[in-house]
Protein backbone atom coordinates (compact mmCIF):
# COMPACT_ATOMS: atom_id res chain seq x y z
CA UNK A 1 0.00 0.00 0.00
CA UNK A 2 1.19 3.48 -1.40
CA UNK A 3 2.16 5.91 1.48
CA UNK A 4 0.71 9.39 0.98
CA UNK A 5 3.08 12.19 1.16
CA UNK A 6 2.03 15.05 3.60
CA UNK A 7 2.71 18.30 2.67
CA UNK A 8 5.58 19.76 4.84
CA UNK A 9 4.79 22.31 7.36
CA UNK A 10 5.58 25.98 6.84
CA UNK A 11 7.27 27.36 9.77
CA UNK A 12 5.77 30.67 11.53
CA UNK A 13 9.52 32.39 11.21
CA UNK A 14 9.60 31.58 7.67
CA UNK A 15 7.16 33.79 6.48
CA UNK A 16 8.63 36.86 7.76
CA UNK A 17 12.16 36.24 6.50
CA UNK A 18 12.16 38.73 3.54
CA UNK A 19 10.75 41.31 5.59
CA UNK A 20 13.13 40.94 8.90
CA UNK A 21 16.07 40.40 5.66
CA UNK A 22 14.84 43.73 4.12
CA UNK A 23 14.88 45.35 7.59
CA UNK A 24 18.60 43.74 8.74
CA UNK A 25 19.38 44.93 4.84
CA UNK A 26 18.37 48.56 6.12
CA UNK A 27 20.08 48.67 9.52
CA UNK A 28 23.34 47.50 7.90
CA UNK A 29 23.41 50.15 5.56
CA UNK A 30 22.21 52.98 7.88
CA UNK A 31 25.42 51.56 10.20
CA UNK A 32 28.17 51.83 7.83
CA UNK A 33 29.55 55.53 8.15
CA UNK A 34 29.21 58.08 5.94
CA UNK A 35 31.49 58.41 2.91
CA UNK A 36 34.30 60.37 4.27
CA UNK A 37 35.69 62.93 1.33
CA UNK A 38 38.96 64.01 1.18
CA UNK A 39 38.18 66.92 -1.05
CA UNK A 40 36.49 68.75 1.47
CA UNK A 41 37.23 71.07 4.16
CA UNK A 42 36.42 71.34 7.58
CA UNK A 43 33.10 73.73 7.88
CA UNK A 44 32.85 73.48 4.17
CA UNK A 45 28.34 73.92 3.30
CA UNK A 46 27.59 71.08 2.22
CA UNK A 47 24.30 72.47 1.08
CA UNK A 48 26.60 74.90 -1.51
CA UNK A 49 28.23 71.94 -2.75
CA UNK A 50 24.53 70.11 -3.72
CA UNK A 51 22.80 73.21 -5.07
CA UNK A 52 26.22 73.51 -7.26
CA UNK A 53 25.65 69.98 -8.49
CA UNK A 54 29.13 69.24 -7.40
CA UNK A 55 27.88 66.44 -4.55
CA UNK A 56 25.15 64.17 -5.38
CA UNK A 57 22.16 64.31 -2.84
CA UNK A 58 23.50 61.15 -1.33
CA UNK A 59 26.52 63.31 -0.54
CA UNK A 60 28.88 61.96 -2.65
CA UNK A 61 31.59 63.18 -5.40
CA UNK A 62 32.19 61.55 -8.87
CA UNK A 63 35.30 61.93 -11.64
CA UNK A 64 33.81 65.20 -13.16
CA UNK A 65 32.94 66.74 -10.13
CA UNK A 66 35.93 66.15 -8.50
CA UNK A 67 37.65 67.31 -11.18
CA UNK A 68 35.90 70.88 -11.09
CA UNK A 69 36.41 71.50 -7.08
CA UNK A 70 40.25 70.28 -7.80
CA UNK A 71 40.11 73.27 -10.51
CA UNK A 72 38.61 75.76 -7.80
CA UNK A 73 40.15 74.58 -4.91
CA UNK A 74 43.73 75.09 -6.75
CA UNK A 75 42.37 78.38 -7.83
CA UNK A 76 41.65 79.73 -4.29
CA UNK A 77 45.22 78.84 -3.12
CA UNK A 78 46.48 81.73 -5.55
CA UNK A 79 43.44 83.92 -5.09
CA UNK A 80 43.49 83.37 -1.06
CA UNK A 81 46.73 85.24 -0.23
CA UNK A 82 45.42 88.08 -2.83
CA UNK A 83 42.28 87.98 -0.64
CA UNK A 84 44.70 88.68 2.74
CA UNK A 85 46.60 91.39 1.49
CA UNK A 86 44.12 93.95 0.63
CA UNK A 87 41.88 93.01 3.34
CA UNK A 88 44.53 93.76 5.65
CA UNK A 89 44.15 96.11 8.96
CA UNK A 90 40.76 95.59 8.32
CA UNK A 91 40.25 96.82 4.92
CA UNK A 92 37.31 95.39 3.13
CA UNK A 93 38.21 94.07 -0.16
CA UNK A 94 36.03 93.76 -3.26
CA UNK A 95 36.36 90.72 -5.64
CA UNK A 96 34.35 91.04 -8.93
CA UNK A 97 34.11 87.58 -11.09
CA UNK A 98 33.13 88.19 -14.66
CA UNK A 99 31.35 85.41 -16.83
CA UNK A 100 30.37 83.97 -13.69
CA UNK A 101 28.10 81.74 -15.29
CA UNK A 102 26.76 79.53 -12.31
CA UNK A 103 29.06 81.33 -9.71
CA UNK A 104 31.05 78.15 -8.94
CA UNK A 105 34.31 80.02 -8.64
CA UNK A 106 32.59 82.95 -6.53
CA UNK A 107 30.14 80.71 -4.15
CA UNK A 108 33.19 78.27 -3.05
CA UNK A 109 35.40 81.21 -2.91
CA UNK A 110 32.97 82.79 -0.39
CA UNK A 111 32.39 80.21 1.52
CA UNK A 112 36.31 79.06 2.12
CA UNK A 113 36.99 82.40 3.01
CA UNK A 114 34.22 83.43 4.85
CA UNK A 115 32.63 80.16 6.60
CA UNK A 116 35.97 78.14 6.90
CA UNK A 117 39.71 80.43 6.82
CA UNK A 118 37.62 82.67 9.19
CA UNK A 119 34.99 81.17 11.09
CA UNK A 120 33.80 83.38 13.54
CA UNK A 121 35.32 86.36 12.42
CA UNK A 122 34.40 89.38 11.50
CA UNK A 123 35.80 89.99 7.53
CA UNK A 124 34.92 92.86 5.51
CA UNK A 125 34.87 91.98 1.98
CA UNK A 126 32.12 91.75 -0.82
CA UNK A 127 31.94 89.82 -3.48
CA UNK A 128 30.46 90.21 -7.26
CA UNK A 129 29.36 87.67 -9.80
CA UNK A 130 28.48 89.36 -12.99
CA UNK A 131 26.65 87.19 -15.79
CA UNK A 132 24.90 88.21 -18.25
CA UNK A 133 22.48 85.39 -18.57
CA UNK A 134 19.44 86.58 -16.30
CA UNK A 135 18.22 83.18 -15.09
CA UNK A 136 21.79 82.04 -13.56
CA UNK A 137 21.80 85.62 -12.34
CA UNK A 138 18.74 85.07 -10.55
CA UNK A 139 19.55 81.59 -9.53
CA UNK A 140 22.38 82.46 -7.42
CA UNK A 141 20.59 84.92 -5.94
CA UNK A 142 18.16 82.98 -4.73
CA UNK A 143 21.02 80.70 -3.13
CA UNK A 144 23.15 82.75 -1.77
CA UNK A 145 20.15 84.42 0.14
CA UNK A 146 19.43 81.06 1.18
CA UNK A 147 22.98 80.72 2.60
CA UNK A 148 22.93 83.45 4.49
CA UNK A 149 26.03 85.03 2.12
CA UNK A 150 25.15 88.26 2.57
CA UNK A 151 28.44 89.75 1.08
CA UNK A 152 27.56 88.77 -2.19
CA UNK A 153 25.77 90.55 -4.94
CA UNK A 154 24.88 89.65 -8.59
CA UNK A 155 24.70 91.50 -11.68
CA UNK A 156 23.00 90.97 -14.71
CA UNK A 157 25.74 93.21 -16.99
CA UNK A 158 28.01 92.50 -19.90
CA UNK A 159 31.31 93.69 -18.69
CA UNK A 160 31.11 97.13 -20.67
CA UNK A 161 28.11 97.33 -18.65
CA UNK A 162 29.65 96.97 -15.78
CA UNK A 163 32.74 99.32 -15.83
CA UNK A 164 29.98 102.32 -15.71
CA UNK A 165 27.13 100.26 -13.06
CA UNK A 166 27.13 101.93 -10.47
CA UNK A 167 25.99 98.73 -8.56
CA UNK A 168 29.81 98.34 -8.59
CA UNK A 169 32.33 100.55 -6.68
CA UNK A 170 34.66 102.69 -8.83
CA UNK A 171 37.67 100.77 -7.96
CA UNK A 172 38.16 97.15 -7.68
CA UNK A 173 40.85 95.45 -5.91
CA UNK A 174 41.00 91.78 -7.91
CA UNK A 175 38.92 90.45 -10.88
CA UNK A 176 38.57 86.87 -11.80
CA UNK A 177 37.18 85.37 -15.20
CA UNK A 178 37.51 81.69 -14.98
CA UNK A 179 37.60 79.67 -18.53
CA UNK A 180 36.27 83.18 -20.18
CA UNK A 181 35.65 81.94 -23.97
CA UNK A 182 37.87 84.06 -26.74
CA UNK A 183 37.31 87.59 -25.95
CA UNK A 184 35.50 87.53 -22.74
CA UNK A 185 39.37 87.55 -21.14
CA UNK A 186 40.02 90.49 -22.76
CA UNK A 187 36.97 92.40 -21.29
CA UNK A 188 37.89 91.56 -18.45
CA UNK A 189 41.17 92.78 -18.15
CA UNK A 190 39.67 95.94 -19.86
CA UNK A 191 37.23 96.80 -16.48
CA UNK A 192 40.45 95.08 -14.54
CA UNK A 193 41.97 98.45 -16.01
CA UNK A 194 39.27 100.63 -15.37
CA UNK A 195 38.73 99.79 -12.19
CA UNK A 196 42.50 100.16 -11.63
CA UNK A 197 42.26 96.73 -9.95
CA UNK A 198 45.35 95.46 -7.52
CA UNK A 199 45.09 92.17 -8.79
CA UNK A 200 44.00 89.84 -11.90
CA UNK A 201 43.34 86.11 -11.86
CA UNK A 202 42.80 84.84 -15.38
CA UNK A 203 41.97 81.45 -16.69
CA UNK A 204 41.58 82.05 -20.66
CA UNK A 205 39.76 79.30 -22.56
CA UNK A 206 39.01 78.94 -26.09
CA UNK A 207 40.86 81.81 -28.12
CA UNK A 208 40.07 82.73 -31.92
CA UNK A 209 39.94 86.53 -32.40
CA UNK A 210 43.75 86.23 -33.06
CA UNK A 211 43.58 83.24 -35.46
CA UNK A 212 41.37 84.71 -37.40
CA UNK A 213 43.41 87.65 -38.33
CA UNK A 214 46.42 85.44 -38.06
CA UNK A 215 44.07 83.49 -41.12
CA UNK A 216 43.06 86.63 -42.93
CA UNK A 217 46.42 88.26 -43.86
CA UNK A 218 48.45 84.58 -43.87
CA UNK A 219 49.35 85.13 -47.33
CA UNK A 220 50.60 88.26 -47.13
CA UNK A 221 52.34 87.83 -44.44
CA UNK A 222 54.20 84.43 -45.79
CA UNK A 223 55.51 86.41 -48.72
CA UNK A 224 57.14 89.17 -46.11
CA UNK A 225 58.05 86.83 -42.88
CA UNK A 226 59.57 83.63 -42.89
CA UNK A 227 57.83 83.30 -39.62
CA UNK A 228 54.34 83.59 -40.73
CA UNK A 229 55.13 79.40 -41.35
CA UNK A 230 54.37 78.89 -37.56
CA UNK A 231 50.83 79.56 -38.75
CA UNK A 232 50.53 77.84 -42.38
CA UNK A 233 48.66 75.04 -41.10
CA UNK A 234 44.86 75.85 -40.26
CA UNK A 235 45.77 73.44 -37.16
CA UNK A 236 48.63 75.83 -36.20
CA UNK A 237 47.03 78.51 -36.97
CA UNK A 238 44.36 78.13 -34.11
CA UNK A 239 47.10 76.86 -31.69
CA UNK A 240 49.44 79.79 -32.16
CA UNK A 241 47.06 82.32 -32.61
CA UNK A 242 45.73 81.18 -29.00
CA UNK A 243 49.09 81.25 -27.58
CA UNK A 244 50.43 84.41 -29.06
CA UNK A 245 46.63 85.48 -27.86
CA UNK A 246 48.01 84.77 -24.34
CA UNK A 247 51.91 86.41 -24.73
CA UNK A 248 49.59 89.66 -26.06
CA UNK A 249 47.81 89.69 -22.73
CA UNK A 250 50.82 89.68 -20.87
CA UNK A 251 52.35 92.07 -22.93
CA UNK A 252 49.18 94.77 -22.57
CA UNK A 253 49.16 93.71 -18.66
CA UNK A 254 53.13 94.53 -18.07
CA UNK A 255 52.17 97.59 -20.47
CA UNK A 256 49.74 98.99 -17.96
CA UNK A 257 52.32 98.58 -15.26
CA UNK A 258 51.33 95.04 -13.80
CA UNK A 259 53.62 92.06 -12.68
CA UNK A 260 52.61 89.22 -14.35
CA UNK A 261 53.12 85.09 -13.81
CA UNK A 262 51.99 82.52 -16.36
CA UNK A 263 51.63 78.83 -14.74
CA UNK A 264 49.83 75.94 -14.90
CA UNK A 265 45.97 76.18 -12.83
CA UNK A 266 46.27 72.10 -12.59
CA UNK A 267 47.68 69.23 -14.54
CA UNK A 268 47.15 69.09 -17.27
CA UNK A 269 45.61 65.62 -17.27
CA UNK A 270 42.02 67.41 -15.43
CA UNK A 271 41.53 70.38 -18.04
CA UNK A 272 43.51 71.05 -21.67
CA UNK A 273 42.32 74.98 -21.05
CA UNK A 274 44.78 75.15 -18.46
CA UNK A 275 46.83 78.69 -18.32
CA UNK A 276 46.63 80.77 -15.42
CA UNK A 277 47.40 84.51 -15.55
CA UNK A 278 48.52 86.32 -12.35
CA UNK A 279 48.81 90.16 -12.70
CA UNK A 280 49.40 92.28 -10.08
CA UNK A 281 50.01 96.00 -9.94
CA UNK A 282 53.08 96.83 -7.35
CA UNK A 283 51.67 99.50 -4.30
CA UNK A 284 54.89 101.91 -5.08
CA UNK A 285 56.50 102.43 -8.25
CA UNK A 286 59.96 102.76 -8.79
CA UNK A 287 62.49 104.21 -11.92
CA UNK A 288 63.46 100.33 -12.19
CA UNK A 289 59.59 99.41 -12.84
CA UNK A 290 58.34 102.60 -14.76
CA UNK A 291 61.55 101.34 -17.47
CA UNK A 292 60.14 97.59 -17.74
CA UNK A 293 56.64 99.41 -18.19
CA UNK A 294 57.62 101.32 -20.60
CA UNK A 295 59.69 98.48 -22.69
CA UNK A 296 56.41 96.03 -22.30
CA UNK A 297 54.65 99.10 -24.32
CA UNK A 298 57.35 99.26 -26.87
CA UNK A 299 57.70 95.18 -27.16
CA UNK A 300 53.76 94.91 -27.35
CA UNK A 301 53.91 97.48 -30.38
CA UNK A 302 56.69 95.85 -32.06
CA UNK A 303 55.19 91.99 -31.41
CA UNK A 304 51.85 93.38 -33.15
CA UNK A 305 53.38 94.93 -36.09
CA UNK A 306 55.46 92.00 -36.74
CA UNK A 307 52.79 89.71 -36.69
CA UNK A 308 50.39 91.03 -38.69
CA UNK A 309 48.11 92.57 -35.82
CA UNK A 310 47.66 95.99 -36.45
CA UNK A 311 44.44 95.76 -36.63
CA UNK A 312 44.02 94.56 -32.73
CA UNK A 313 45.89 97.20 -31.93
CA UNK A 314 42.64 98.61 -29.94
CA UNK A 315 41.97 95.28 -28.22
CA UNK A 316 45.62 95.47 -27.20
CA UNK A 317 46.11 98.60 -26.29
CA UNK A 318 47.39 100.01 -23.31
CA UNK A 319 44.96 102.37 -20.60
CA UNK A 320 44.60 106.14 -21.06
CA UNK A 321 47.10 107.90 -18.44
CA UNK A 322 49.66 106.87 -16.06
CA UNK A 323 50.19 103.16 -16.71
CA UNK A 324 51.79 102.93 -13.75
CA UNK A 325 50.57 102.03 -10.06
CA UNK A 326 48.17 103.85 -8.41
């Protein structure tokens, strides 16, 4: 005779195993500590850093992310020091960041120097992003309100605009313009001028004013000057004409009466647009200073002639006045 087969019994404790698994699932995770990032500083808002888009809600970095705070971290160590000196015996100082675009350079800026170098201290200081599209204008507005950064202000203003606003004060002490596309740098170092501004920090990007002359008169110039060849090529032509863009800026800076450094913002592996331009303009002048002013004039002249240039002459050109420091 056939023995029937009882079905086996279901334990009581079985039927709750995926939800006590889901639950043990949860308390292991909410254990394991929070990602610690190296990147960051002490006191650093973490809230500026997710509203930038440069942590993830979960509070996390990835490549390109960490590759932009590397890039403005790096940046602040040479605009920090700038920030120190003419803020000194209590001096407020007043930053103005053109083609601010989303503000990253200004926000982080702020917040290192206000919220973390000097926590708890009383710095006078104001900074200005100035954009000219409206809705990032408006957009970091909103934020930094939110923050609680009440030394900032934005400005909806080209950067002709704003050499005349008087939203801005008549003199400036440093301007920034971070990966400013083709002639963008060049305005800025124009209201840097105007403004009669201590200090520049420049991070060109994406020259082609200067090529395209360089283009225009190439076969003129080939017949006249063996070294119009550096620019034959169409592919040399837009790398030369961005680096002779560069040696012109210099030029016009050291023409105005500024000492300038050229290095590297990082490696060169994190960003190809990767020049940084330091100008500053000495407090006291000297005879030894006014004679390398005067010699940057006579070199920029004589660099813009030979190449063809005359025509940027303008764009090049140095102030009205005393180049010299203020």
């Amino acid at each position: 005779m056939q023995k029937s087969s009882s079905p086996t019994p279901v334990k009581p404790s079985d039927k709750s195993t995926g939800k006590t698994s889901r639950k043990a699932l949860a308390a292991a995770h909410a254990a394991k500590p929070v990602q610690v990032i190296e990147e960051l500083r002490p006191g650093q808002s973490i809230e500026l850093l997710q509203e930038l888009h440069i942590l993830t809600r979960e509070g996390k970095l990835n490549q390109d992310t960490r590759r932009k705070l590397k890039q403005v971290y790096h940046l602040y160590q040479f605009i920090e020091p700038l920030l120190k000196e003419v803020s000194a015996n209590g001096h407020g100082f007043t930053l103005a960041d053109h083609g601010a675009g989303k503000s990253y350079l200004g926000f982080i800026l702020y917040d290192l120097f206000f919220n973390v170098a000097h926590q708890g201290e009383k710095v006078n200081g104001h900074v200005y992003g100035i954009e000219t599209r409206a809705e990032l204008v408006e957009k970091s507005r909103a934020l930094a309100l939110r923050l609680g950064f009440a030394n900032m202000s934005f400005l909806n203003l080209s950067v002709q605009q704003a050499t005349s606003a008087a939203d801005l004060p008549p003199q400036v002490d440093i301007v920034t313009a971070l990966h400013a596309c083709d002639t963008a740098t060049d305005d800025a170092i124009a209201f840097g001028l105007a403004k009669q501004a201590r200090h520049m920090v420049l991070v060109p990007c994406c020259q082609a004013e200067v090529a395209g002359v360089l283009r225009k008169t190439r076969a003129l110039n080939l017949n006249k000057n063996p070294l119009a060849e550096l620019w034959r090529h169409p592919l040399h032509t837009r790398e030369f004409g961005s680096q002779i863009t560069n040696v012109l800026r210099c030029l016009q800076l050291e023409a105005n009466g500024y000492q300038v450094t050229v290095t590297e913002l990082v490696g060169w592996e994190h960003s190809m647009k990767n020049e940084l331009i330091l100008a500053s303009r000495p407090a006291l002048s000297n005879g030894a200073h006014a004679a390398k002013t005067r010699a940057a004039q006579t070199r920029l002249q004589q660099v813009l002639a030979e190449l063809g240039l005359g025509e940027l002459t303008a764009r090049f050109a140095v102030a009205a006045g005393d180049a010299g420091p203020a």
